[in-house]
N, C-alpha and C. Protein backbone atom coordinates (compact mmCIF):
# COMPACT_ATOMS: atom_id res chain seq x y z
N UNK A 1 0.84 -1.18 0.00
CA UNK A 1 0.00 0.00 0.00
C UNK A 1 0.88 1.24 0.00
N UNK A 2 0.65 2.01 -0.83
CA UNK A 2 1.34 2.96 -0.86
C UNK A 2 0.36 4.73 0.20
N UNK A 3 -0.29 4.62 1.06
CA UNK A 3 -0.95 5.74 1.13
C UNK A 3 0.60 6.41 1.84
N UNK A 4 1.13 6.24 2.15
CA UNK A 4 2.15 7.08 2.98
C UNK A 4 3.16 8.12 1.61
N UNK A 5 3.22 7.46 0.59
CA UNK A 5 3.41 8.21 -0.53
C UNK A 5 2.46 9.93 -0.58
N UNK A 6 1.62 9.92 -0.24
CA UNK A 6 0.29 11.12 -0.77
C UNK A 6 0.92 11.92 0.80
N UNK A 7 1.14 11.05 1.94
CA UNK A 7 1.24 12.02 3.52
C UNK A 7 2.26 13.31 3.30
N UNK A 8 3.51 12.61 2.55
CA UNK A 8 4.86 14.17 2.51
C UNK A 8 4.71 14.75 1.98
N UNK A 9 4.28 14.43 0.42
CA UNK A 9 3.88 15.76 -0.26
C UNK A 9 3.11 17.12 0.47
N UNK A 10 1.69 16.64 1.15
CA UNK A 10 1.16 17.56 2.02
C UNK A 10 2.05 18.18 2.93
N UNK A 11 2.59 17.54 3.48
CA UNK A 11 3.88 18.03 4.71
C UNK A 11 4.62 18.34 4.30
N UNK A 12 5.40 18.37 2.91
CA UNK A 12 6.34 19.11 2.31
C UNK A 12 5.55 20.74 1.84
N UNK A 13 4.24 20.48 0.82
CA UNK A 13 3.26 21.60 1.31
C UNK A 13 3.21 22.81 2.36
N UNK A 14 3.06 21.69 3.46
CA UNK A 14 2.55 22.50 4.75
C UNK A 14 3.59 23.07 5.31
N UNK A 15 5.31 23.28 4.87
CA UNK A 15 6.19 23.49 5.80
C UNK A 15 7.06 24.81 5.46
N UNK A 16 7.49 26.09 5.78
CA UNK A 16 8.16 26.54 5.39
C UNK A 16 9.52 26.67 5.39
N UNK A 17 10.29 27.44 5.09
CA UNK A 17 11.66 27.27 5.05
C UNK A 17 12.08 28.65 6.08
N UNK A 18 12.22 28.47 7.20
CA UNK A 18 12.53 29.62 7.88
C UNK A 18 13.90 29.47 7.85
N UNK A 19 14.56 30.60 8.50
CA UNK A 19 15.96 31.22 8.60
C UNK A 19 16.92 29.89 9.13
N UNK A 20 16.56 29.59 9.82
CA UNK A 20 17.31 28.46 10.77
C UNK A 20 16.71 27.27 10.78
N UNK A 21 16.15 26.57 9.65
CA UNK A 21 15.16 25.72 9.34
C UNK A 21 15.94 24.35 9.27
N UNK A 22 15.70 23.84 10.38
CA UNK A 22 16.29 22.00 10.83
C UNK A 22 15.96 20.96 10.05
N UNK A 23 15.83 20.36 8.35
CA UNK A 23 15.46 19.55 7.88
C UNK A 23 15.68 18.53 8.38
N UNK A 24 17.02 17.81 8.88
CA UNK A 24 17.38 17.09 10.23
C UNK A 24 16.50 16.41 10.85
N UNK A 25 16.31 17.64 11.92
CA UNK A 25 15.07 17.43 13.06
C UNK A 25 13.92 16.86 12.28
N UNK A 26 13.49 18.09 11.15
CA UNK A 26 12.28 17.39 10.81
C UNK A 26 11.85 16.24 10.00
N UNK A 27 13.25 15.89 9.15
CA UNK A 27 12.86 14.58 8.40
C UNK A 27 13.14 13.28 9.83
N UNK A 28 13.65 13.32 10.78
CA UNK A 28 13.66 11.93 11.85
C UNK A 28 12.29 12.64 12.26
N UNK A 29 11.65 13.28 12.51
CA UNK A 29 9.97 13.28 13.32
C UNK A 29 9.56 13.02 12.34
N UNK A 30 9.53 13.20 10.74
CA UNK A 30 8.70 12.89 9.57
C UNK A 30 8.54 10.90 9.77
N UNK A 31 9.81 10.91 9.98
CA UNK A 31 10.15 9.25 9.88
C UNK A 31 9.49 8.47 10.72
N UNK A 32 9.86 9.17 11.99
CA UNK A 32 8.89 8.66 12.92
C UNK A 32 7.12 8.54 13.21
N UNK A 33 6.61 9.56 12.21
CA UNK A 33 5.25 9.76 11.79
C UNK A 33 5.22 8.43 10.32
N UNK A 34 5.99 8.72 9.96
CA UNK A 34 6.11 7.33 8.73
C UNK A 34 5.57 6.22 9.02
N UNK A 35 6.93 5.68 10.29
CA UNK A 35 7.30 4.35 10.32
C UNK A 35 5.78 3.26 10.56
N UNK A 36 5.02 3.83 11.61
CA UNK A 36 3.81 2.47 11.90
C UNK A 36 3.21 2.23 10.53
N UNK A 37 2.78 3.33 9.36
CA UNK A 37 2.28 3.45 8.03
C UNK A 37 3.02 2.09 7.10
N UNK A 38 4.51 2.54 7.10
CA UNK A 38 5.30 2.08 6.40
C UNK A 38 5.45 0.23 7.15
N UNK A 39 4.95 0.03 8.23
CA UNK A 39 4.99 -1.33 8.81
C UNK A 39 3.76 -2.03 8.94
N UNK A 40 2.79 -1.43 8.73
CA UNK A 40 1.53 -1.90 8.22
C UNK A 40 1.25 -2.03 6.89
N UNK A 41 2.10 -1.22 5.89
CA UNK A 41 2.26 -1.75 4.53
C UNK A 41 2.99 -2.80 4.08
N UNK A 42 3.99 -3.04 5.19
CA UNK A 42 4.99 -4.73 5.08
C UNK A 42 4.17 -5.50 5.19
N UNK A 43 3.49 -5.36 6.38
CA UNK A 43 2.38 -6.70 6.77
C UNK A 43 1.20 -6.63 5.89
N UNK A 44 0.92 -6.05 5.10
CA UNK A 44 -0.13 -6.10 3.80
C UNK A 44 0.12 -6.98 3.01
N UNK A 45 1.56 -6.21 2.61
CA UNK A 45 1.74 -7.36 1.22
C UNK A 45 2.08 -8.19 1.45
N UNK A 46 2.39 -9.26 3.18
CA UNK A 46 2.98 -10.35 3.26
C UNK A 46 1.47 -10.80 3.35
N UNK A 47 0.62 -10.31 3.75
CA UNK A 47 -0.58 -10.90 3.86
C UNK A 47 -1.60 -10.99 2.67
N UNK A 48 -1.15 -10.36 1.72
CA UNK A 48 -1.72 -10.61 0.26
C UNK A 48 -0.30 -12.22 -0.19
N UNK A 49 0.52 -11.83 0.19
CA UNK A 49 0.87 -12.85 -0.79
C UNK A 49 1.03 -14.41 -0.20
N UNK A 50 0.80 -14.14 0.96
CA UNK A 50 0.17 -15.60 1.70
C UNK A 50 -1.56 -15.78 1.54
N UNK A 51 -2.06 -14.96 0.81
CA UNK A 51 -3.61 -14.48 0.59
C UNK A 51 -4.26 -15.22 2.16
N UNK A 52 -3.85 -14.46 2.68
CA UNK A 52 -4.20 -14.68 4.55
C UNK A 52 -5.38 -13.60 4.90
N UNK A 53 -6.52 -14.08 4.16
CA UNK A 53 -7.50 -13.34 4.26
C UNK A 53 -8.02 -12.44 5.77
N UNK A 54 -7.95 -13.55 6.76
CA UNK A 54 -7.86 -13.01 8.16
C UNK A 54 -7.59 -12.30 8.60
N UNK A 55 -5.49 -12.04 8.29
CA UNK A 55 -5.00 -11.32 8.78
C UNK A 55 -4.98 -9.70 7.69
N UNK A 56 -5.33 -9.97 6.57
CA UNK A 56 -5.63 -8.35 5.75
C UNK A 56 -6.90 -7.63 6.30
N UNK A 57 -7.87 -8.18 6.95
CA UNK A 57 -9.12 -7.60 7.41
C UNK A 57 -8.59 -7.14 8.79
N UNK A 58 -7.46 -7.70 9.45
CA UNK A 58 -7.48 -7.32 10.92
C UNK A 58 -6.69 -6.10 10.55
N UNK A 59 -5.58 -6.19 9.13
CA UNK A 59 -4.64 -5.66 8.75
C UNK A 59 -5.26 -3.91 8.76
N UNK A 60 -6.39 -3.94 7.43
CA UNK A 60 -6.94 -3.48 6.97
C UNK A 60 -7.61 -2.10 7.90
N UNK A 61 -8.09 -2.75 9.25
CA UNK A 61 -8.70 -2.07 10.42
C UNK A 61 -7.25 -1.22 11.01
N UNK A 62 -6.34 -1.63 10.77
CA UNK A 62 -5.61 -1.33 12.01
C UNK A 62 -4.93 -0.23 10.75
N UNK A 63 -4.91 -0.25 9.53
CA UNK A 63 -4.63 0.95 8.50
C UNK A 63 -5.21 2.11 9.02
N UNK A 64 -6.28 1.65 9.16
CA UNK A 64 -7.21 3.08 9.55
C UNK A 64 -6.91 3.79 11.21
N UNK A 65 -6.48 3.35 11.67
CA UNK A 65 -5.92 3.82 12.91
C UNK A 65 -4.31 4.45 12.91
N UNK A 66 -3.73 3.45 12.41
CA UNK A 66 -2.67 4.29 11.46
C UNK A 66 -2.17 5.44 11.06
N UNK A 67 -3.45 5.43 10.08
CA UNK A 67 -3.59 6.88 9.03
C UNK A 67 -4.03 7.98 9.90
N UNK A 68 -5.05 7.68 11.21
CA UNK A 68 -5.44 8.74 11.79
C UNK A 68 -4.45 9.52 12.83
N UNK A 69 -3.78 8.15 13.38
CA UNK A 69 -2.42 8.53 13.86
C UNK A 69 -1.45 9.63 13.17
N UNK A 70 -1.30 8.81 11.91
CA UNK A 70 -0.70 9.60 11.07
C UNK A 70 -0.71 11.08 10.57
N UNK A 71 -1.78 11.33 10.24
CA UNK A 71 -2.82 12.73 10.41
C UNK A 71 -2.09 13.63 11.66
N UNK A 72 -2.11 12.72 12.93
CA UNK A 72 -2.47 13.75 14.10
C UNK A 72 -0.82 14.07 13.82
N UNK A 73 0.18 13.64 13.72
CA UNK A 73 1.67 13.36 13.73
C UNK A 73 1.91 14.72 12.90
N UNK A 74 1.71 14.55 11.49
CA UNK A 74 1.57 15.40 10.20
C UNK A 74 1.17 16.81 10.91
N UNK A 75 0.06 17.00 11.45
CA UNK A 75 -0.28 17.96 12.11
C UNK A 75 0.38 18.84 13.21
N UNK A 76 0.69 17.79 13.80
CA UNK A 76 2.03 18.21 15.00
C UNK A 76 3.57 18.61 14.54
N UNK A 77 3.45 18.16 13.66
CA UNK A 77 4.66 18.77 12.38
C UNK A 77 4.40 19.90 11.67
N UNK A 78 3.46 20.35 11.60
CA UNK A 78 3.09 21.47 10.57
C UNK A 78 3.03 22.55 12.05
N UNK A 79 2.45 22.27 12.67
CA UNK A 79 2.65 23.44 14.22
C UNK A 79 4.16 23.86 14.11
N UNK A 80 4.61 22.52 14.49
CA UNK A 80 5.98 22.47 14.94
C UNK A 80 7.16 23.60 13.51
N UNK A 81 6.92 23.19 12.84
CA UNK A 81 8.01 23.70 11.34
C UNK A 81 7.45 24.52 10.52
N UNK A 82 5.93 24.22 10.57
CA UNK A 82 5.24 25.75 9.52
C UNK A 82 5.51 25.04 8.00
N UNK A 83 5.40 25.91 6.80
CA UNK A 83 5.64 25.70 5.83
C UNK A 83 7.05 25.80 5.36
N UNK A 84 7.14 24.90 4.12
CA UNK A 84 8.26 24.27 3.65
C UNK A 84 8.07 25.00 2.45
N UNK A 85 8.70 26.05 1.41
CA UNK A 85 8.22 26.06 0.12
C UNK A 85 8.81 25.52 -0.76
N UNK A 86 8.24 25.81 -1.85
CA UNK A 86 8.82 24.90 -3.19
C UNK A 86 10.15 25.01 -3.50
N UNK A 87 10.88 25.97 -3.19
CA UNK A 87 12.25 25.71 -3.45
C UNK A 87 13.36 24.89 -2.78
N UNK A 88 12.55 24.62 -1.39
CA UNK A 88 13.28 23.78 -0.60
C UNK A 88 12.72 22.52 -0.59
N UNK A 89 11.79 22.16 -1.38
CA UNK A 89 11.42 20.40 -1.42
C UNK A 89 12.90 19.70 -1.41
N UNK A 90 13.45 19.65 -2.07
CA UNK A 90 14.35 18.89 -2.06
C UNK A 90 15.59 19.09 -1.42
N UNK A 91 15.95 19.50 -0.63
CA UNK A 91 16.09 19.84 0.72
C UNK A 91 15.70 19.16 1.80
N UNK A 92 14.15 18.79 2.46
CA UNK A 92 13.48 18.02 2.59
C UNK A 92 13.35 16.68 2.34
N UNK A 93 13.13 16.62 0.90
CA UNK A 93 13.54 15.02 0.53
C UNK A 93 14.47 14.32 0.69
N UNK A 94 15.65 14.83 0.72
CA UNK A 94 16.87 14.74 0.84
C UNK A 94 17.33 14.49 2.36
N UNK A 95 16.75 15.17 3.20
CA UNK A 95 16.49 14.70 4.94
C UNK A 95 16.08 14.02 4.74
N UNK A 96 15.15 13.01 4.23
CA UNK A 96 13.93 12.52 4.72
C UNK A 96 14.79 10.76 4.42
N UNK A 97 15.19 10.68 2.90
CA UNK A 97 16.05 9.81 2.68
C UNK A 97 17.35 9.74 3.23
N UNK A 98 17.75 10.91 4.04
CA UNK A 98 19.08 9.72 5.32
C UNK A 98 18.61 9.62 6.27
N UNK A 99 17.54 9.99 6.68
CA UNK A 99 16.52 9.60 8.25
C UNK A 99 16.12 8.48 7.81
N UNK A 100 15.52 7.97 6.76
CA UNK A 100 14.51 6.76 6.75
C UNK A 100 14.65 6.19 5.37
N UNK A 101 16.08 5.86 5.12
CA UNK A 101 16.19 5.65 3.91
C UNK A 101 15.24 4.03 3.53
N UNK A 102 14.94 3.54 4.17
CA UNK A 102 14.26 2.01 3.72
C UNK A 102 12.62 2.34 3.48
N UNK A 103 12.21 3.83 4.06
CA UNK A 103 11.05 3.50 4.46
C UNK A 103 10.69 4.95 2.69
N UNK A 104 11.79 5.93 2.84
CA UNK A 104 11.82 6.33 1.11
C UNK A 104 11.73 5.56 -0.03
N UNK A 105 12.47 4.41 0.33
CA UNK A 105 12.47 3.50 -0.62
C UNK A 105 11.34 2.43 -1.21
N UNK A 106 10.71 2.39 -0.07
CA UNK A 106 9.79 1.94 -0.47
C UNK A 106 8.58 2.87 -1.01
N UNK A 107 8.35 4.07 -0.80
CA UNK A 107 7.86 4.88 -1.37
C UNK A 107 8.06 5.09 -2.70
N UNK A 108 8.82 5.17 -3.28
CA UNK A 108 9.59 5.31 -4.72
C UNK A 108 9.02 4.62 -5.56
C-alpha cells in the first residue's frame, strides 16, 4: 500500500523554510510519523501474498488507525516547522532519505 506516498507531499506543502530551518530534526519526526504506516504496509503485502484473508481484514482495520495517527503526527509537524516552500522540497527530501532511507524507498 502505498498511502504514505500522498502524507509528505502535504507536509512538504505544509512546511516553510525559515531562517534556521532544521530539515534534520524534521525529516527523523517525519520518519517517525512514517514508520507504523510504512509497517503496516509490510504486513499487507505479506498478507496478500500468503492471501491470509484473516489477517488483511485485521490488517486493513488497524490501516485506519494508522492513518489517523498519522494525520495527528503530520499535524504536529506542521505546528511544529510551519511551511516548507517549493524551493526547498528537495532539501526536505533529501532529509527525509538519510533519516529513513528504507522507508523512502519503499515509497519510490
Amino acid at each position: 500500500m502505498k498511502l504514505t506516498k500522498y502524507l509528505i507531499p502535504i507536509i512538504f506543502l505544509t512546511f516553510s523554510c525559515k531562517s534556521a530551518f532544521d530539515y534534520d530534526a524534521m525529516a527523523i519526526e517525519m520518519c517517525q510519523c512514517l514508520e507504523p504506516m510504512s509497517e503496516v504496509s509490510e504486513q499487507i503485502e505479506l498478507a496478500t501474498e500468503r492471501t491470509d484473508t484473516l489477517l488483511m481484514r485485521q490488517l486493513i482495520q488497524r490501516i485506519e488507525i494508522v492513518a489517523a495517527e498519522s494525520d495527528s503526527c503530520a499535524n504536529k509537524l506542521f505546528e511544529k516547522y510551519g511551511d516548507i516552500s517549493a524551493e526547498n522540497e528537495e532539501k526536505a527530501q533529501n532529509a527525509l532519505v538519510k533519516a529513513c532511507p528504507n522507508i523512502m524507498n519503499k515509497m519510490n
